[in-house]
Protein backbone atom coordinates (compact mmCIF):
# COMPACT_ATOMS: atom_id res chain seq x y z
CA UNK A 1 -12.39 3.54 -4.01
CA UNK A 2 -13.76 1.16 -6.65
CA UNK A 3 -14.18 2.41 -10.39
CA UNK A 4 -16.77 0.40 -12.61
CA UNK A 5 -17.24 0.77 -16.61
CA UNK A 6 -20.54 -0.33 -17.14
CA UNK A 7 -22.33 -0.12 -20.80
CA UNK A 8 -25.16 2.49 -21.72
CA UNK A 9 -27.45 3.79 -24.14
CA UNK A 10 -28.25 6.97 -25.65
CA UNK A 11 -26.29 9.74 -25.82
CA UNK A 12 -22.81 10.14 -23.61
CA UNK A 13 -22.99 10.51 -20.17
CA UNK A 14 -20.34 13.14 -18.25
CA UNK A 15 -18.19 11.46 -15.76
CA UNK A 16 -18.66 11.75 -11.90
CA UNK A 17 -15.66 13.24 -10.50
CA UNK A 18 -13.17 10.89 -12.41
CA UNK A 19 -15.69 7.77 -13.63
CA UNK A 20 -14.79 6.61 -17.22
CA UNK A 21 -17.27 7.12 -19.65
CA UNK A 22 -17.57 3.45 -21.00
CA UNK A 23 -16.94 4.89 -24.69
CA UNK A 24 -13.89 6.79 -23.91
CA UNK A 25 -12.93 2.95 -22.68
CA UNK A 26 -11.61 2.21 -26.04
CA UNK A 27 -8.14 3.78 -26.27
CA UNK A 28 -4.85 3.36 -24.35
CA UNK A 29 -4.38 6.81 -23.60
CA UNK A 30 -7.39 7.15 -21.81
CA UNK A 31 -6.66 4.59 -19.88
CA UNK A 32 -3.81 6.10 -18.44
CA UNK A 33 -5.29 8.58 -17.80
CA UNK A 34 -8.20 7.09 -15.67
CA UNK A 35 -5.81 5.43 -13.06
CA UNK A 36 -5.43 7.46 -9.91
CA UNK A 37 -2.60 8.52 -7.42
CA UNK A 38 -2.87 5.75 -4.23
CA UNK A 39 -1.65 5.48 -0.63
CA UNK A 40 -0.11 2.24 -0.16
CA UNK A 41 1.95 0.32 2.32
CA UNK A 42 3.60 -2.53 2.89
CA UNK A 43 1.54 -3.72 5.91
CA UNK A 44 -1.55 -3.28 3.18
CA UNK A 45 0.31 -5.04 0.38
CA UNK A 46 0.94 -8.06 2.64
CA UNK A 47 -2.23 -8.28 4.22
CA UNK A 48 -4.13 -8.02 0.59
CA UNK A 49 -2.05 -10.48 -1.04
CA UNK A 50 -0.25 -7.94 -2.88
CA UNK A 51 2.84 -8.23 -1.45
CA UNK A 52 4.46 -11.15 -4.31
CA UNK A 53 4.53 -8.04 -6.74
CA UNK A 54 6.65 -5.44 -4.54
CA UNK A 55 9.36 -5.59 -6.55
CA UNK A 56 7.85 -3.71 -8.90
CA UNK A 57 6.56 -1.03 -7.59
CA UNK A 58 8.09 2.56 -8.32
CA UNK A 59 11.08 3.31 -5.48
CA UNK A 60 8.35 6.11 -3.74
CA UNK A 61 6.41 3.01 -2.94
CA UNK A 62 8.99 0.73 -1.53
CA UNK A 63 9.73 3.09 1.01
CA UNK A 64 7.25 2.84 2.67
CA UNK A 65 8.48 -0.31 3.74
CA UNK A 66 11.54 0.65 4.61
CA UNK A 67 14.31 -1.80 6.64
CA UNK A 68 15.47 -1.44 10.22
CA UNK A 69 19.46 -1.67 10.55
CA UNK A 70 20.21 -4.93 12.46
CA UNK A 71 21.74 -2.74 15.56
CA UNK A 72 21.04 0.77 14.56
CA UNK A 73 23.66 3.19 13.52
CA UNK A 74 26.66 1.69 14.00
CA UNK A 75 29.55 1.53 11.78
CA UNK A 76 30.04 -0.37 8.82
CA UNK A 77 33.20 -2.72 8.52
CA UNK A 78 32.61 -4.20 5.06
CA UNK A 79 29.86 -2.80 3.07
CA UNK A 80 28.31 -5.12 0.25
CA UNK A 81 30.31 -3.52 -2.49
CA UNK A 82 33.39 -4.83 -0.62
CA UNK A 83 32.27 -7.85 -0.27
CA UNK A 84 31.59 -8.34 -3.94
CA UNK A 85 35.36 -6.98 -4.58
CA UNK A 86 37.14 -9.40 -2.86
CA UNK A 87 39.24 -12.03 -4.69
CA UNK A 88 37.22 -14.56 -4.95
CA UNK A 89 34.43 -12.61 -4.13
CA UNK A 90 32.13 -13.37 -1.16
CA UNK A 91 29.91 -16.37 -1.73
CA UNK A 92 26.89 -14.59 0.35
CA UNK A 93 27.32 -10.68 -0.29
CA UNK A 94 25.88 -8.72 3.32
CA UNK A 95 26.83 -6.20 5.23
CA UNK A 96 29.07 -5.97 8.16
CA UNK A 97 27.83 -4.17 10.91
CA UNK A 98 30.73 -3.54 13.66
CA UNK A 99 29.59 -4.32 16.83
CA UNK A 100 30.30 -6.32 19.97
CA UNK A 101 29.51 -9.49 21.07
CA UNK A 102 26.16 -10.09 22.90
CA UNK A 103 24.50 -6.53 20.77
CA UNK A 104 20.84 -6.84 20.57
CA UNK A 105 19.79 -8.24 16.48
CA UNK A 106 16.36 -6.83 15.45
CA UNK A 107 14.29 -7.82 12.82
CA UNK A 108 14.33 -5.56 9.39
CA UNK A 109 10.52 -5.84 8.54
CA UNK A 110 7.91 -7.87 10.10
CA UNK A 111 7.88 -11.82 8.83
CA UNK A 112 8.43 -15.60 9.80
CA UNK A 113 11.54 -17.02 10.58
CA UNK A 114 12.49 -19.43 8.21
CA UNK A 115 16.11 -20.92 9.62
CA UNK A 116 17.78 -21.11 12.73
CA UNK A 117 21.24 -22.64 12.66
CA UNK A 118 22.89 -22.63 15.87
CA UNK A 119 26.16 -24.52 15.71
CA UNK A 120 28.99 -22.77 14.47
CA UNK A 121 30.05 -24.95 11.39
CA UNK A 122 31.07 -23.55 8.40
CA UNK A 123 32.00 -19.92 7.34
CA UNK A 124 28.20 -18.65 8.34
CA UNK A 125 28.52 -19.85 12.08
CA UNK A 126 24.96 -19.45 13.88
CA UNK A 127 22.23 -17.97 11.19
CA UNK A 128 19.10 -16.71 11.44
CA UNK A 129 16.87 -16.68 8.19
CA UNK A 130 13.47 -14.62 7.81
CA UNK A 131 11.28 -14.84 4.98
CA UNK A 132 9.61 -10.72 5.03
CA UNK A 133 5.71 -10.35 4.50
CA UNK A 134 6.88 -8.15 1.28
CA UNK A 135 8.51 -10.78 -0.43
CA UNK A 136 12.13 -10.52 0.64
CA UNK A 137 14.49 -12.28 2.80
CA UNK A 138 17.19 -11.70 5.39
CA UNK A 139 19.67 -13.68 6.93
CA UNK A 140 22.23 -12.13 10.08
CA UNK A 141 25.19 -14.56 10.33
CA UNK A 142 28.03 -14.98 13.02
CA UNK A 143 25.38 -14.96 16.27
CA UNK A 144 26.82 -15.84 19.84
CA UNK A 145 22.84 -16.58 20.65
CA UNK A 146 19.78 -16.74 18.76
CA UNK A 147 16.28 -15.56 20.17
CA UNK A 148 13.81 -17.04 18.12
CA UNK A 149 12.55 -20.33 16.72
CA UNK A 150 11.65 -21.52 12.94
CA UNK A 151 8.09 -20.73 12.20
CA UNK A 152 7.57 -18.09 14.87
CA UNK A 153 6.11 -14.67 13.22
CA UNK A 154 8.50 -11.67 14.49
CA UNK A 155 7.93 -7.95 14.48
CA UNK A 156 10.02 -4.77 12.69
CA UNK A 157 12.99 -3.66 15.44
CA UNK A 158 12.11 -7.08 17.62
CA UNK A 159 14.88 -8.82 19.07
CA UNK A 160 15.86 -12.13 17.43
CA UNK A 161 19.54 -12.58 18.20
CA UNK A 162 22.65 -11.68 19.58
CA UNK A 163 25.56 -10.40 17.78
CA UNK A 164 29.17 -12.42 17.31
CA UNK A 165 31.79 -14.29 16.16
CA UNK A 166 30.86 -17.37 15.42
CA UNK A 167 32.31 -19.17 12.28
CA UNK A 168 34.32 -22.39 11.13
CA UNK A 169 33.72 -24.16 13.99
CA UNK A 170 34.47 -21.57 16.75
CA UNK A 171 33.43 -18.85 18.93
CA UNK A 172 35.40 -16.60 17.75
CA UNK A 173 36.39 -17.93 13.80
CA UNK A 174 35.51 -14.08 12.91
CA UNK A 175 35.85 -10.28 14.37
CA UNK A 176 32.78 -9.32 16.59
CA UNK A 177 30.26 -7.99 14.06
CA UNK A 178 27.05 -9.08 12.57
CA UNK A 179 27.02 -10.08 8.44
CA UNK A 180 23.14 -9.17 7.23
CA UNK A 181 22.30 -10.09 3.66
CA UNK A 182 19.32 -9.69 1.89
CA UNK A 183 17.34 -10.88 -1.16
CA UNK A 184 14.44 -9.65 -3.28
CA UNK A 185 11.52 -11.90 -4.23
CA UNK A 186 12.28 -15.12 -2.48
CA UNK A 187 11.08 -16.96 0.51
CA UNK A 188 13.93 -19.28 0.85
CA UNK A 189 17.09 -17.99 -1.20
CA UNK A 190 19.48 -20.84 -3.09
CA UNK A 191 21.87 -18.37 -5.02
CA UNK A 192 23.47 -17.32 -2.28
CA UNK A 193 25.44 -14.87 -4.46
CA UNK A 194 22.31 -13.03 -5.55
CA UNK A 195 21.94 -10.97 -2.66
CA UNK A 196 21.66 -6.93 -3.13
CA UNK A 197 22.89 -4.51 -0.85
CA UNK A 198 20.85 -4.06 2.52
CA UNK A 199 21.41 -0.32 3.10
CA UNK A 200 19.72 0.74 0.13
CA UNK A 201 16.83 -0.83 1.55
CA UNK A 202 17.40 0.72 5.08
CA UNK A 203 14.65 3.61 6.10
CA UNK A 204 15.53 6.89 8.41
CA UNK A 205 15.55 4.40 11.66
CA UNK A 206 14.55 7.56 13.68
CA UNK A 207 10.80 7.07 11.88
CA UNK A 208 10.25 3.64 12.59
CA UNK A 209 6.64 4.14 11.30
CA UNK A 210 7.67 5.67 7.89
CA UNK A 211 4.36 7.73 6.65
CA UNK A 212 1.86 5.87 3.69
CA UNK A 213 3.45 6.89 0.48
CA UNK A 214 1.47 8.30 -2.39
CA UNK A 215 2.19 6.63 -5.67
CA UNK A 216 1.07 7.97 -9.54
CA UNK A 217 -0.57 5.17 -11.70
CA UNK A 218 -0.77 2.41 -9.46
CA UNK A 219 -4.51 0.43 -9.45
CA UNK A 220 -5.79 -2.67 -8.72
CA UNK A 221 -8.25 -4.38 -12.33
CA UNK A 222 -10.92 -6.71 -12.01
CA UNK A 223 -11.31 -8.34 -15.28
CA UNK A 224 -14.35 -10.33 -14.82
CA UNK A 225 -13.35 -11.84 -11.05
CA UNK A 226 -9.53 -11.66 -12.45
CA UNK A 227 -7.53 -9.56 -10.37
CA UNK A 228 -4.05 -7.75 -10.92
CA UNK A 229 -1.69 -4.68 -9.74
CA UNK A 230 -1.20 -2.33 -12.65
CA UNK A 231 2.18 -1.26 -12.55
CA UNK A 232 4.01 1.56 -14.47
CA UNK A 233 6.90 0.83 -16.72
CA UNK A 234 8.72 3.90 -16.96
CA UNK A 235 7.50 5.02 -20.77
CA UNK A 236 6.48 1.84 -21.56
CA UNK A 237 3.35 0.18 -20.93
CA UNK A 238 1.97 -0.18 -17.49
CA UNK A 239 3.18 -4.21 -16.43
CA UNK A 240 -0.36 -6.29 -15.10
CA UNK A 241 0.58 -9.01 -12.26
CA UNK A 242 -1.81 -11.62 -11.42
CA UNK A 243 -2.85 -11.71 -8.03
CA UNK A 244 -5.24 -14.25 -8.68
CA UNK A 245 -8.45 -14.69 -6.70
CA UNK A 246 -9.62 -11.75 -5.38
CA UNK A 247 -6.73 -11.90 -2.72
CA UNK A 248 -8.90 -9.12 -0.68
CA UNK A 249 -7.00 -6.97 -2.92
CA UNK A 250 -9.28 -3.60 -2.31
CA UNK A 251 -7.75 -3.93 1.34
CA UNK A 252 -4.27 -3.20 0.09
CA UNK A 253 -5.91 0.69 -0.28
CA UNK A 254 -5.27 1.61 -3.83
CA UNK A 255 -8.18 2.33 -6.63
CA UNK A 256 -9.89 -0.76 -7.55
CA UNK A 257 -11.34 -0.41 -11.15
CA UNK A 258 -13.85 -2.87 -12.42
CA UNK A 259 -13.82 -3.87 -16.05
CA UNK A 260 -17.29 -5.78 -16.85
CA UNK A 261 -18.04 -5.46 -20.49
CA UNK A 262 -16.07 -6.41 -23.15
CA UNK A 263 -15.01 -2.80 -25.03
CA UNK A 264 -13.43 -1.88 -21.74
CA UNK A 265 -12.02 -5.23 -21.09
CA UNK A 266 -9.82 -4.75 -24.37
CA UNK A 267 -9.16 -1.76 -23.81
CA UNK A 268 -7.58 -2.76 -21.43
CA UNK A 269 -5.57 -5.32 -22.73
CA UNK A 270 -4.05 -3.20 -25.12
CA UNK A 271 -3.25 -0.52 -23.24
CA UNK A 272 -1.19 -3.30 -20.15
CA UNK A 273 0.87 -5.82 -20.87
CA UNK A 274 0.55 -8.89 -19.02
CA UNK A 275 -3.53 -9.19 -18.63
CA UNK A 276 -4.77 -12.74 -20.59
């Protein structure tokens, strides 16, 4: 669906099922009012180029992209709150996921795998790292083997290792289980402290194909061959994102609107923070 404010002459037009008038263009809450509900993924987001500004999109969104547990339902040993509670507390917050040796890993979300470590050195013992397509990155720590190899694109629920407990130098420096950790917005995390707890990213595992989500006041703007994701901020103004390019952005299914003349152009910049 693309939206286009165009100038005209005469006296004002009505609007087509939605279409701005271009002299209504000149106030924020019109604006707001113009952007329409969209159907978005994270499959979309990713292959439109989208997928650096996840973060920000409202929770009803995000689920859509929903995480795979590392071995399904199984029970939790340590959850990431404990981890953070220890004394000192964990220098790479995860979750523990009790299971035995030689249990099937899967991936969380499609993506690339970024690390394989397979000695057993140091607390981690044999790691496997994946950078996500929406942004995000996982790492599963304490392998006996390790599937995969760095570089190789993966698929949601594919097998990429075997579960552990590899650490400090030995096959068995931990309990059998399998540590996952997670970050948001990196490809390659350095604080390894900044990690957020995986289960609130986990999705109803029996849906592995969660359904599109609908989401209020997200668009796509072209200013002038300038392209962002519109974002709502709570009450506050709607947050702009550069996508830059046109990063095939209309693929990513949500409303495209096309600002081309200048009154609509500042209306929109005074109505979303973050457009130049």
């Amino acid at each position: 669906m693309t939206l286009s404010g165009q100038p005209c002459s005469g006296p004002p037009r009505n609007a087509g099922h939605g279409d701005p008038r271009p002299e209504d263009l000149g106030g924020i809450a019109y604006l707001r009012g113009l952007t329409r509900r969209g159907f978005i993924t994270t499959a979309a987001l990713a292959a439109s180029g989208v997928s650096a500004a996840f973060a920000l999109l409202p929770d009803a969104a995000r689920a859509a992209g929903s995480y795979q547990r590392p071995c399904g339902n199984v029970r939790i040993s340590s959850s990431w709150q404990d981890h953070r509670n220890r004394t000192p507390p964990s220098g790479e917050p995860g979750t523990d996921y009790a299971v035995g040796t030689g249990t099937p890993v899967v991936a969380a979300a499609n993506g690339t795998i970024r690390l394989v470590k397979t000695d057993t050195s140091t607390a981690t013992g044999r790691v496997v790292g994946m950078a996500h397509d929406d942004g995000n990155y996982t790492r599963h720590l304490h392998l006996s083997r390790i599937a995969v190899a760095a570089g190789q694109r993966v698929s949601r629920g594919q097998t990429i290792a075997y579960s552990g407990s590899s650490a400090n130098g030995s096959e068995s420096g931990v309990g059998p289980h399998v540590h996952t950790s997670l970050w948001l917005n990196t490809g390659a995390p350095t604080n390894y402290g900044a990690t957020v707890d995986f289960e609130n990213h986990v999705g109803d595992a029996t849906d592995p194909n969660p359904p599109d989500q609908e989401v209020d006041e997200v668009f796509i703007a072209n200013v002038r061959g300038s392209w962002y994701l519109v974002v709502p901020q709570g009450t506050a103004k709607p947050r702009a994102v550069v996508l830059g390019g046109d990063s095939n952005a209309a693929a990513s299914g949500l409303p495209v609107l096309n600002f081309t003349w200048d009154p609509s152009i500042n209306a929109l910049r005074s109505a979303v923070d973050g457009i130049g």
